[in-house]
Protein backbone atom coordinates (compact mmCIF):
# COMPACT_ATOMS: atom_id res chain seq x y z
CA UNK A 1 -16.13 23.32 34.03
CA UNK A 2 -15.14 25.80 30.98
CA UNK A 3 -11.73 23.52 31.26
CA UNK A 4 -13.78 20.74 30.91
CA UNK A 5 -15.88 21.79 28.15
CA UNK A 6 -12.80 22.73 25.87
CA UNK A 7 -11.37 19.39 26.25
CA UNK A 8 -14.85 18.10 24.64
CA UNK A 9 -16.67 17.17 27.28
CA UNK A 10 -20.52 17.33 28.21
CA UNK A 11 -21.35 17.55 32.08
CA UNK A 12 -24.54 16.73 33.22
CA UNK A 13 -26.05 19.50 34.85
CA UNK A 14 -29.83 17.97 34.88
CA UNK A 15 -32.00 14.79 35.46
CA UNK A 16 -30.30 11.40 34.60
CA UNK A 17 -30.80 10.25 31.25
CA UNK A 18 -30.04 6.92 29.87
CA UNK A 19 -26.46 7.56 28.78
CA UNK A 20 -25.70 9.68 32.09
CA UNK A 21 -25.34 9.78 34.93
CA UNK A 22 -25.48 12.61 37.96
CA UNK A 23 -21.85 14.12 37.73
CA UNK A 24 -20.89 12.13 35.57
CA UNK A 25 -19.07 13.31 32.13
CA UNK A 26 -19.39 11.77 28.83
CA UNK A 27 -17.22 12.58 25.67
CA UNK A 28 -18.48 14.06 22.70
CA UNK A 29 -15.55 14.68 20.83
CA UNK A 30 -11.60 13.35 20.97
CA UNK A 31 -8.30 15.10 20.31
CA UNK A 32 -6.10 12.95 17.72
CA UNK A 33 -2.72 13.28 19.52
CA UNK A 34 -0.91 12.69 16.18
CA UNK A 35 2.88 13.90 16.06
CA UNK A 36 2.50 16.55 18.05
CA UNK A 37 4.94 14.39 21.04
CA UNK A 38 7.49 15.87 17.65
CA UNK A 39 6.61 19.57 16.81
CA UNK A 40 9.86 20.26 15.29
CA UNK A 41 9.06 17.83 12.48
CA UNK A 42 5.59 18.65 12.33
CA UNK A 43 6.30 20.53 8.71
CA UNK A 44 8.14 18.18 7.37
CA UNK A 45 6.14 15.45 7.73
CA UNK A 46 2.97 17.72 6.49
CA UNK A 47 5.18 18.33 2.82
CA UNK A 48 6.29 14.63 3.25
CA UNK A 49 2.62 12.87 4.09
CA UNK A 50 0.85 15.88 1.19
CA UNK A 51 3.57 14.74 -1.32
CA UNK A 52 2.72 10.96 -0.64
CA UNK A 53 -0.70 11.41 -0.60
CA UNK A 54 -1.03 13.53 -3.70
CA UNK A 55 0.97 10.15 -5.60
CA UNK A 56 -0.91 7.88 -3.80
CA UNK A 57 -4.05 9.55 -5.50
CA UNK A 58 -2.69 10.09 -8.97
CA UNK A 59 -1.29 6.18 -9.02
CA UNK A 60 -4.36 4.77 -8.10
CA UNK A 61 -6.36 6.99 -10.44
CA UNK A 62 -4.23 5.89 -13.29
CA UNK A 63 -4.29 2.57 -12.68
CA UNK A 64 -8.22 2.81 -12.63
CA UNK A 65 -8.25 5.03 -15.69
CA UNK A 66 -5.83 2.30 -17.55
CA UNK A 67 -7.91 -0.70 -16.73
CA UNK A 68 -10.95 0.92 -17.62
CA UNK A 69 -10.29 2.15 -20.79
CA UNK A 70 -8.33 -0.95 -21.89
CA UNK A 71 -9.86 -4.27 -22.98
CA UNK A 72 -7.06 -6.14 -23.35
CA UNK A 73 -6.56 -5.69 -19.45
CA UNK A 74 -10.37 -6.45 -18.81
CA UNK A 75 -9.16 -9.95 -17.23
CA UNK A 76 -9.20 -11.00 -13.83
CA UNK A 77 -5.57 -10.51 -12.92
CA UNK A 78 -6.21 -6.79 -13.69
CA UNK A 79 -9.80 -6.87 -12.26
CA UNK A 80 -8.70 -7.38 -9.21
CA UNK A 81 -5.81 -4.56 -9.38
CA UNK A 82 -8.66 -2.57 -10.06
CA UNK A 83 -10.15 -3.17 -6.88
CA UNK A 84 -7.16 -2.75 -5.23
CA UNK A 85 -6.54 0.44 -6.26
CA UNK A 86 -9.88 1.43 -5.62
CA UNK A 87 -9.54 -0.11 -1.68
CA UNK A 88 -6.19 2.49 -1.74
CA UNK A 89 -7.80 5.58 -2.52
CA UNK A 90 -10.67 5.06 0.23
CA UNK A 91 -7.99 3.94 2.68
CA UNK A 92 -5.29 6.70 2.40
CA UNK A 93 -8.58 9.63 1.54
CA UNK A 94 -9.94 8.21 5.09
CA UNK A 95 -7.23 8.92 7.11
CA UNK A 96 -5.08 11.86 5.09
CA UNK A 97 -7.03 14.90 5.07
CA UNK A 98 -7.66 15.41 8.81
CA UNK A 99 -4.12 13.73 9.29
CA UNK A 100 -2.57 17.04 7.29
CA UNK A 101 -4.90 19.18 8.97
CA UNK A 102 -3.85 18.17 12.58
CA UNK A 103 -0.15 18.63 11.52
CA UNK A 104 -1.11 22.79 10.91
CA UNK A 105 -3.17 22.81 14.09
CA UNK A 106 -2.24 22.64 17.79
CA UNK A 107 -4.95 20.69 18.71
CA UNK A 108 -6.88 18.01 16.07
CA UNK A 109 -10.37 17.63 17.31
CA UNK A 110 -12.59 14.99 15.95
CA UNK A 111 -15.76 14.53 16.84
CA UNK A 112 -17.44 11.36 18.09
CA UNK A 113 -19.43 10.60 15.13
CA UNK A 114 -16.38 11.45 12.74
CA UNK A 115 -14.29 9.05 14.68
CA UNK A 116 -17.01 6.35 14.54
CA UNK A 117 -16.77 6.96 10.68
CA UNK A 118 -13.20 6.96 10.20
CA UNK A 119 -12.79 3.26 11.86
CA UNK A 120 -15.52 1.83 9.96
CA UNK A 121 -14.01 3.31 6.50
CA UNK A 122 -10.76 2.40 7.69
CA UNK A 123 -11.55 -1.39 9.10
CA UNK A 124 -13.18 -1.73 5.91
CA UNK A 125 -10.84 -0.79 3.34
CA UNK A 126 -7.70 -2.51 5.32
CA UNK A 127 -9.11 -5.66 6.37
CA UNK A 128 -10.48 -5.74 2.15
CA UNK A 129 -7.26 -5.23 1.32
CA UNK A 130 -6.01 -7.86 3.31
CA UNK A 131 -8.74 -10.36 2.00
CA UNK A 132 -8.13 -9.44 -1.98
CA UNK A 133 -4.38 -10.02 -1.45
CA UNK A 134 -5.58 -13.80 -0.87
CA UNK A 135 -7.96 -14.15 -3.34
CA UNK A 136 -4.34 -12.63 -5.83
CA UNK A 137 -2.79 -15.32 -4.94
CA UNK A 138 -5.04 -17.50 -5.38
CA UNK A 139 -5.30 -16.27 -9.28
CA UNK A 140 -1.84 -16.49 -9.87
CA UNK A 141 -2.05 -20.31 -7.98
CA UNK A 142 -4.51 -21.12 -11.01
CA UNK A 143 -2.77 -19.41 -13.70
CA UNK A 144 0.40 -21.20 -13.17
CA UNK A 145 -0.26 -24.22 -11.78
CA UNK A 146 -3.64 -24.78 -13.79
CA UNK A 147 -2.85 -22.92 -17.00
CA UNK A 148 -5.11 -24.83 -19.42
CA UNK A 149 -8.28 -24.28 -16.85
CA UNK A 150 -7.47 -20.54 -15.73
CA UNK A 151 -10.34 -19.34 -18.04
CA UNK A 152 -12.66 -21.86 -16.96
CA UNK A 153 -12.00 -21.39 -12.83
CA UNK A 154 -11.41 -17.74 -12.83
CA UNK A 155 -14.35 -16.70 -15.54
CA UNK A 156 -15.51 -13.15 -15.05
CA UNK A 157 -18.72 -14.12 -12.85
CA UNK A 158 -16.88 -16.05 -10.74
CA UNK A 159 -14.53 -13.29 -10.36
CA UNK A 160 -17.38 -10.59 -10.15
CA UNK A 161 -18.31 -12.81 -6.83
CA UNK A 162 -15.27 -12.70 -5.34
CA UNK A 163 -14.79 -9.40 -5.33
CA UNK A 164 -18.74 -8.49 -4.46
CA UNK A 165 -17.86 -11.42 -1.19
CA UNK A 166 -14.63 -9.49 -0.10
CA UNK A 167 -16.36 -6.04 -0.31
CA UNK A 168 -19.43 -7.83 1.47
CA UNK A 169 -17.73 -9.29 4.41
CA UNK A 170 -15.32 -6.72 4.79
CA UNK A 171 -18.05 -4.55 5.34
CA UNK A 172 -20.14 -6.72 7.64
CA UNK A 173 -16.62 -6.95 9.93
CA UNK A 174 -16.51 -3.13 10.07
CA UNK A 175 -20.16 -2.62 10.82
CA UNK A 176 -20.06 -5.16 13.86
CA UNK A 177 -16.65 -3.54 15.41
CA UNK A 178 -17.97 0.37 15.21
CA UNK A 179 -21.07 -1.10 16.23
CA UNK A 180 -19.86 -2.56 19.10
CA UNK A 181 -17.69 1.16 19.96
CA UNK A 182 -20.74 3.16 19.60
CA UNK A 183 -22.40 0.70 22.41
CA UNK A 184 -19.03 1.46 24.40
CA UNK A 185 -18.95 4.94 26.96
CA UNK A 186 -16.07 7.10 27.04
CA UNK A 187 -15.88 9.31 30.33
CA UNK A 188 -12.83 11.17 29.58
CA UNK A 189 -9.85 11.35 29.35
CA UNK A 190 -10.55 11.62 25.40
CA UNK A 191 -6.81 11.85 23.50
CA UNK A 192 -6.53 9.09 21.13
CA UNK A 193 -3.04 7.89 20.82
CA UNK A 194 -2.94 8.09 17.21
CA UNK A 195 -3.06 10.10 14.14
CA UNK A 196 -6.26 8.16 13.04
CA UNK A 197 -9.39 6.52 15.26
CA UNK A 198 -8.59 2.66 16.05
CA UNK A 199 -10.13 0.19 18.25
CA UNK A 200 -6.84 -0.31 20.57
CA UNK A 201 -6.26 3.15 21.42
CA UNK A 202 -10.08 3.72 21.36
CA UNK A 203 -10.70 0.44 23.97
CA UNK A 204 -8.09 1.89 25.97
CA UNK A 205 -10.34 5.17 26.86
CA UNK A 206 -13.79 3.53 27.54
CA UNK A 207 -14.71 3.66 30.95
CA UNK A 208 -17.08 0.25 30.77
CA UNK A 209 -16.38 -2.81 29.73
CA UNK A 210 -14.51 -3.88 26.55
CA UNK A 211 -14.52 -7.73 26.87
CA UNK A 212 -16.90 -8.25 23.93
CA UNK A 213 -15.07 -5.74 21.89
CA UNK A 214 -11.35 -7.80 22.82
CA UNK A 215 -12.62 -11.14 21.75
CA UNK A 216 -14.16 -9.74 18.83
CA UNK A 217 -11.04 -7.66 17.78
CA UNK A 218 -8.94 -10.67 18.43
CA UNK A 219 -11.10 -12.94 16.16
CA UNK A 220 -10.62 -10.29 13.68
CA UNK A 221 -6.75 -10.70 13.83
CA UNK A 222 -6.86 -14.30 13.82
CA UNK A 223 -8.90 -14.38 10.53
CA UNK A 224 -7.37 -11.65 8.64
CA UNK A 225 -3.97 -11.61 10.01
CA UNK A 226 -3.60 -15.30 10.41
CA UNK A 227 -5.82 -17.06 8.66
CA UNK A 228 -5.26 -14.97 5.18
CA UNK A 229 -1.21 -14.87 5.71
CA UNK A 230 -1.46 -18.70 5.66
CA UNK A 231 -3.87 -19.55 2.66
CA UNK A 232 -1.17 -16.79 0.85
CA UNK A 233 1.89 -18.47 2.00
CA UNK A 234 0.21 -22.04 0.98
CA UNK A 235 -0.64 -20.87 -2.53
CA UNK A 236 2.50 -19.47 -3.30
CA UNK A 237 4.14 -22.30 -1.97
CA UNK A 238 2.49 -24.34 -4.89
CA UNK A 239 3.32 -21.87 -7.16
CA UNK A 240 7.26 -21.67 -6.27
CA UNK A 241 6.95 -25.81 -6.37
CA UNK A 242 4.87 -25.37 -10.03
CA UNK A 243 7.78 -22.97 -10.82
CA UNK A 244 10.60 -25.00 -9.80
CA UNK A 245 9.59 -28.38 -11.92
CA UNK A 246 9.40 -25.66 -15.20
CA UNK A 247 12.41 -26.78 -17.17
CA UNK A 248 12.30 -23.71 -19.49
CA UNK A 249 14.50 -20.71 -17.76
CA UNK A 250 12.21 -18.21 -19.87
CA UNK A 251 9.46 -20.17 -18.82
CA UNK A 252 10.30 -20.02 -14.95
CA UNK A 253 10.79 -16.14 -15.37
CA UNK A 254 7.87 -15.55 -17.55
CA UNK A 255 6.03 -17.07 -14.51
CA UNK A 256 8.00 -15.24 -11.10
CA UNK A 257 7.30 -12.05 -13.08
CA UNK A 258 3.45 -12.10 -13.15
CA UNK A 259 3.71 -12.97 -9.40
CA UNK A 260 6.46 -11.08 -7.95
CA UNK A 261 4.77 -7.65 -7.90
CA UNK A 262 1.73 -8.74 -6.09
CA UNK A 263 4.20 -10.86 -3.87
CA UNK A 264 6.72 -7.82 -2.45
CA UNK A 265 2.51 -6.25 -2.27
CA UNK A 266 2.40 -9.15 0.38
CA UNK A 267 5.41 -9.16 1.99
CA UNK A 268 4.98 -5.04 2.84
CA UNK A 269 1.41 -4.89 3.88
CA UNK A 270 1.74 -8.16 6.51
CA UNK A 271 5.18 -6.84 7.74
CA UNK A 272 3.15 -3.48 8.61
CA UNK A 273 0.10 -5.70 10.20
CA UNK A 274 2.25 -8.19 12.02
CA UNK A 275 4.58 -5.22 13.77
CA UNK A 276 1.57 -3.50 15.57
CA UNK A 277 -1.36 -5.60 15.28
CA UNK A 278 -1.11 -8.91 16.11
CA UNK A 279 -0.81 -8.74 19.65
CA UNK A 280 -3.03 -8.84 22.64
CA UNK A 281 -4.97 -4.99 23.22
CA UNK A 282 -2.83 -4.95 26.96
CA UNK A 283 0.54 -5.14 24.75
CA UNK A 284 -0.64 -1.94 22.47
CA UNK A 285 1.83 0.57 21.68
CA UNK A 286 1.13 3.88 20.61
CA UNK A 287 4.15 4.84 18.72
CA UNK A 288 4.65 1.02 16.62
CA UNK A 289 1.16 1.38 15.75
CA UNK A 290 1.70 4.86 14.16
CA UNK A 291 4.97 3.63 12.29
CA UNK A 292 2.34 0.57 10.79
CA UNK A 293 -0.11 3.09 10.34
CA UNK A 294 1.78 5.29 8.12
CA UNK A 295 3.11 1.59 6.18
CA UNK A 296 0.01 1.12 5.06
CA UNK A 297 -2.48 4.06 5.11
CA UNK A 298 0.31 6.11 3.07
CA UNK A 299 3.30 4.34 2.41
CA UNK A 300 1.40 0.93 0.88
CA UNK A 301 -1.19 2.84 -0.95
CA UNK A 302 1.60 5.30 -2.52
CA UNK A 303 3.97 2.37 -3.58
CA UNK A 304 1.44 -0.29 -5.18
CA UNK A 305 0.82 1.58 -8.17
CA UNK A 306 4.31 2.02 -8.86
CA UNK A 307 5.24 -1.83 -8.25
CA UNK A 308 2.37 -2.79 -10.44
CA UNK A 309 3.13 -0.56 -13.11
CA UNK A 310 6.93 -0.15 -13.21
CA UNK A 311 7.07 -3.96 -13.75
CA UNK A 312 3.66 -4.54 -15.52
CA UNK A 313 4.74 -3.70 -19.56
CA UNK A 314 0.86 -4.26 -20.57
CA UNK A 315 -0.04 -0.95 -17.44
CA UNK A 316 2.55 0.77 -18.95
CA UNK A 317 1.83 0.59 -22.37
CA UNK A 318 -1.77 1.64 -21.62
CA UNK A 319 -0.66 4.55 -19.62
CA UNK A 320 1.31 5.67 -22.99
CA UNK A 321 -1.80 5.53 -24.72
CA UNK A 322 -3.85 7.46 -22.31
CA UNK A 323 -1.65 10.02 -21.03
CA UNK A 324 1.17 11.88 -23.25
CA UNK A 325 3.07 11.91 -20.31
CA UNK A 326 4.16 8.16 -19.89
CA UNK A 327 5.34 8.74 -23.70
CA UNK A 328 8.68 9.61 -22.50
């Protein structure tokens, strides 16, 4: 029993209630198994994931900061970078703090209403990251294939409800999947395969029935993984085409410059989603999905503000303005 009750575990010791049963055990609270399969590198990758996450921070704060303060990058190319960067922070600030605490600790509790919380934060701000990378594209589709009507289609309302639908549905998504794990019981045992609470390694501890939970996790993939990967690959498909016909070589690299940051932005964060996630629950594994988790609940959010920027002269230049630093 005291065995039991240090693993996080409640046993029922009275009359039934509706969410137990006579000697039967329910979990209040989960250990997140993290690293801790690798102790040796258990400090190193504490410096490594503080130092990432302290950049990831500062990058995204800047880029805020620069965009805010800056009119001449109050258009929608940099609106949407905005929101971006914001999607970052609550992504990486989800996941990071009780990441680096479990790496100190030799067991990283979480209870069941933090873990509930960390998957809707996290479902929201990844899947809204993956559904603003389309709605990029689609800008830079209409600023270089439609140049003479990119102020007309992409005018600030129109942009305003774009990003007030992706924040809207991307919310929705997350509310339905942690609604649908709250409804689930977990009987023990309760270590999460994972440095961070996510519906596979969750689904694979509940003792009843998952089935709604599958088909509504793999509708999730087809959409977002699929279905966003393809209206991407079709826009800049017309863009490379658009590109191609330019017969000005300035012109053609004038153009693959305002794309090609948001495009290697692309390539990283599906390569990440397609190596763990788009696969049936049954084919989960633990340690792929912690490589893609650290792609893009660290790495991603750490290296977008330095692609934007370090090939973005109008970011920089603002930065120089704001911050002595960037002077030099």
């Amino acid at each position: 029993m005291k065995l039991m009750a240090e693993l996080g575990f409640t046993v029922s010791e009275s009359l039934p209630s509706p969410r137990t049963m006579s000697n039967q055990t329910l979990v209040t609270e989960f250990i997140l198994q993290g690293f801790s399969e690798h102790p040796k590198y258990q400090i190193f990758l504490f410096c490594s994931f503080l130092s990432l996450y302290c950049m990831a921070l500062t990058g995204n704060a800047l880029i805020i900061v620069a965009i805010s303060f800056n009119p001449a990058l109050h258009t929608p190319m940099y609106f949407f970078l905005f929101n971006l960067a914001t999607m970052d922070i609550i992504c990486t600030s989800t996941i990071m703090p009780k990441t680096l605490a479990g790496l100190m600790l030799e067991k990283n509790f979480i209870s069941f209403r933090g873990c509930m919380a960390q998957l809707y934060f996290l479902t929201w701000s990844a899947s809204s990251e993956l559904l603003l990378l389309t709605v990029m594209a689609y800008d830079r589709y209409v600023a270089i294939c439609h140049p003479l009507h990119y102020s007309t289609m992409m005018s600030q309302a129109f942009c305003s409800v774009l990003a007030a639908a992706v924040w809207a549905i991307c919310a929705f998504n997350s509310a339905i999947h942690t609604g649908l794990m709250v409804r689930l019981k977990f009987c023990g045992p309760n270590v999460i395969t994972h440095f961070f609470c996510e519906i596979p390694p969750l689904l694979r501890l509940s003792c009843s029935s998952t089935y709604v939970n599958n088909v509504m996790t793999t509708l999730a993939d087809a959409f977002y993984g699929i279905v966003n990967f393809l209206m991407t690959i079709v826009s800049y498909g017309f863009i490379i085409s658009s590109i191609l016909r330019m017969r000005s070589s300035e012109g053609k690299q004038k153009a693959f410059s305002t794309c090609s940051s948001h495009l290697i932005v692309v390539c990283m964060y599906y390569t990440a989603v397609f190596y763990a996630y788009i696969s049936p629950v049954s084919g989960y594994s633990a340690e792929k999905s912690k490589v893609a988790g650290v792609l893009y609940t660290i790495a991603s959010p750490t290296l977008n503000p330095l692609i934007y920027t370090l090939r973005n002269m109008e970011v920089k230049a603002s930065l120089r303005k704001l911050v002595p630093f960037f002077k030099n």
